[in-house]
C-alpha atoms as a PDB file:
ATOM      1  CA  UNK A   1     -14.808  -5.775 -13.669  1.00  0.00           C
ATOM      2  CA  UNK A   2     -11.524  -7.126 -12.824  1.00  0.00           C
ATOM      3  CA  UNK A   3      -9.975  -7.570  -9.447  1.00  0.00           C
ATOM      4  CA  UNK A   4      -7.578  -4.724  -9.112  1.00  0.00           C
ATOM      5  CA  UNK A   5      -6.438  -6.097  -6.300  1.00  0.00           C
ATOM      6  CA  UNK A   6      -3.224  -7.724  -7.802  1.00  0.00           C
ATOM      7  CA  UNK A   7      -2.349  -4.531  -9.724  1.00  0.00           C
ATOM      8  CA  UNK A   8      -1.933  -3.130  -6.557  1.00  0.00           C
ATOM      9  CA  UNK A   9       0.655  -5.430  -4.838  1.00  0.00           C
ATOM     10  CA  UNK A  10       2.406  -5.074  -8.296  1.00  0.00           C
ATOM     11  CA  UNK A  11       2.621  -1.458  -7.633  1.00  0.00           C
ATOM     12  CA  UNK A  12       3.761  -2.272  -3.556  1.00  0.00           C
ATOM     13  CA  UNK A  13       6.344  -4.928  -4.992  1.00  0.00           C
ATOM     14  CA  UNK A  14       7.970  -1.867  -7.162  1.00  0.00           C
ATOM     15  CA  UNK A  15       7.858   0.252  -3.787  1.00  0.00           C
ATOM     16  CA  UNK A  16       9.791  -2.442  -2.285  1.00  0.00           C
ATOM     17  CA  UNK A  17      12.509  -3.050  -4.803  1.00  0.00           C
ATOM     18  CA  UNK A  18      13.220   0.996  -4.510  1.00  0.00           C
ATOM     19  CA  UNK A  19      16.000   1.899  -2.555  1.00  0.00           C
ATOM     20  CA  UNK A  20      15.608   5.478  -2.456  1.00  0.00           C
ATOM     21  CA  UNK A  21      12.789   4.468  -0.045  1.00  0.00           C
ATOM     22  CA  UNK A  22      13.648   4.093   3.624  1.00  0.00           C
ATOM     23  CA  UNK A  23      13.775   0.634   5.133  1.00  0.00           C
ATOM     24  CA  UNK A  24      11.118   2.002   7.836  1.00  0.00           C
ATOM     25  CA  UNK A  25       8.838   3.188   4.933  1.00  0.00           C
ATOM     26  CA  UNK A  26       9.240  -0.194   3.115  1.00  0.00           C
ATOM     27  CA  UNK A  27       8.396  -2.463   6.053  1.00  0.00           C
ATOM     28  CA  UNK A  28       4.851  -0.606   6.098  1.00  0.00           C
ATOM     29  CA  UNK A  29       4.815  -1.103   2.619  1.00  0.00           C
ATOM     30  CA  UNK A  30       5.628  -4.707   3.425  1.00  0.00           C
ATOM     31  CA  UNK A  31       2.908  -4.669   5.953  1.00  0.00           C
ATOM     32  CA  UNK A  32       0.555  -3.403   3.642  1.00  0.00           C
ATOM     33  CA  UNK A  33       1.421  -6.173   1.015  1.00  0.00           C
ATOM     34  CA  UNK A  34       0.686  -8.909   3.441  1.00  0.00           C
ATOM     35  CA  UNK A  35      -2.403  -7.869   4.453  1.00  0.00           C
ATOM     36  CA  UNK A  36      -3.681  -8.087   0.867  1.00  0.00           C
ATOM     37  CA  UNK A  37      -2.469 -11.358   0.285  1.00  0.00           C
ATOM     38  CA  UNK A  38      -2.639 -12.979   3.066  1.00  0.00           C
ATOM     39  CA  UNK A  39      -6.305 -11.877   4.804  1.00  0.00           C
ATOM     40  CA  UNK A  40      -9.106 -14.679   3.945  1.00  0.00           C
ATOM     41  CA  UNK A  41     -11.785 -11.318   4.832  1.00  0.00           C
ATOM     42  CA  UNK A  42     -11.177  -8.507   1.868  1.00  0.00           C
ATOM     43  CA  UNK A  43     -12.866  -5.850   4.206  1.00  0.00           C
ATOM     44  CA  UNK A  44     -10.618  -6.701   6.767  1.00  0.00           C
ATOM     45  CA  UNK A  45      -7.328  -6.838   4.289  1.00  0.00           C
ATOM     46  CA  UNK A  46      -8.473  -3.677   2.741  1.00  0.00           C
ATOM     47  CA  UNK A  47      -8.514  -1.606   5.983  1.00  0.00           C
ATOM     48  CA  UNK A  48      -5.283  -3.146   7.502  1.00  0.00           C
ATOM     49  CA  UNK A  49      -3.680  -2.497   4.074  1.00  0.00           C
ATOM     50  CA  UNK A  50      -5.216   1.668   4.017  1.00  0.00           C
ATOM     51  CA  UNK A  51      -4.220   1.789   8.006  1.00  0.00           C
ATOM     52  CA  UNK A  52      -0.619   0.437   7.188  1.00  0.00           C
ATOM     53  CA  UNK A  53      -0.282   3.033   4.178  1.00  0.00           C
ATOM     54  CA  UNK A  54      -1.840   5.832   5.927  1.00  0.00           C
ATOM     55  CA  UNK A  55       0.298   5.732   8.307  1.00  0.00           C
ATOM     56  CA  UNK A  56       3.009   6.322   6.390  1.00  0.00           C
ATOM     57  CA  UNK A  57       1.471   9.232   3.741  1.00  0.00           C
ATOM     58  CA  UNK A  58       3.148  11.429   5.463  1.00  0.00           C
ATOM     59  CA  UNK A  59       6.703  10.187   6.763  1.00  0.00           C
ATOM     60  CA  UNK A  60       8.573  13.523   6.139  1.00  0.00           C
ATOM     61  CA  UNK A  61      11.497  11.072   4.662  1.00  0.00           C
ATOM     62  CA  UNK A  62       9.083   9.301   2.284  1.00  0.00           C
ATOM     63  CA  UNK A  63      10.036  10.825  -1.471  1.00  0.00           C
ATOM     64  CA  UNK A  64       7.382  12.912  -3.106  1.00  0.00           C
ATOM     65  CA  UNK A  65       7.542   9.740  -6.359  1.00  0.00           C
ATOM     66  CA  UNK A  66       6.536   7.716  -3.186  1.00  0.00           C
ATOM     67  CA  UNK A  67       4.195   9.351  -1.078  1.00  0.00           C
ATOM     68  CA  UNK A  68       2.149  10.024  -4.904  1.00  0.00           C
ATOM     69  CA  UNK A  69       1.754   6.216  -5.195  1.00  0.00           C
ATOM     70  CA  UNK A  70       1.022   5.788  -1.414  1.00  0.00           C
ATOM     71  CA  UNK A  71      -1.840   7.916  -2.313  1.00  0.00           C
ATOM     72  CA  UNK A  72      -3.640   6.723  -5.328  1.00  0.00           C
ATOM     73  CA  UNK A  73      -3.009   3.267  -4.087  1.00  0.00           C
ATOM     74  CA  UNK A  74      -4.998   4.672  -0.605  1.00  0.00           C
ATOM     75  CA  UNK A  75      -7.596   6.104  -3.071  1.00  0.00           C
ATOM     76  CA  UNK A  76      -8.046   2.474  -5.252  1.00  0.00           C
ATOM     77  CA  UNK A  77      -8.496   0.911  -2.002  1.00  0.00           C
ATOM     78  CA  UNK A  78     -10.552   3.250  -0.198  1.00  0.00           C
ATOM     79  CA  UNK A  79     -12.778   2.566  -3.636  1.00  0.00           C
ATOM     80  CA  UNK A  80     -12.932  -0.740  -3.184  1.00  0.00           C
ATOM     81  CA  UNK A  81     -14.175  -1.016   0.333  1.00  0.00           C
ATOM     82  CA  UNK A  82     -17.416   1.151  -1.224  1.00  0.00           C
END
């Protein structure tokens, strides 16, 4: 099975180009991003990277097109730490 991990930061990088997305919700999302990429420990990058979206899921000024992807990208990643 492939790694789905870079499918993911694809779908973060679209979150980030999308300006009907506030800044605040984006730097999580940027947050997020990082900690995928960056983390040597994939337990450890998948947890920072839920923590950083979760705490976001429900930002009353997050759109609903948003918050959807927010949460099926929590979902892939909560998968993966299984």
């Amino acid at each position: 099975m492939s790694d789905p991990i870079p499918n993911i930061v694809s779908a973060l990088d679209m979150m980030l180009e999308d300006n009907s997305i506030p800044r605040n919700v984006r730097a999580s999302i940027q947050k997020a991003r990082t900690r995928l990429t960056k983390s040597d420990d994939k337990e450890v990058a998948l947890s920072g990277a839920v923590y950083a979206l979760e705490e976001i899921s429900n930002d009353i000024n997050i759109p609903m097109h948003a918050r959807t992807m927010v949460w099926n990208i929590i979902s892939e990643l909560e998968g993966m730490k299984q």
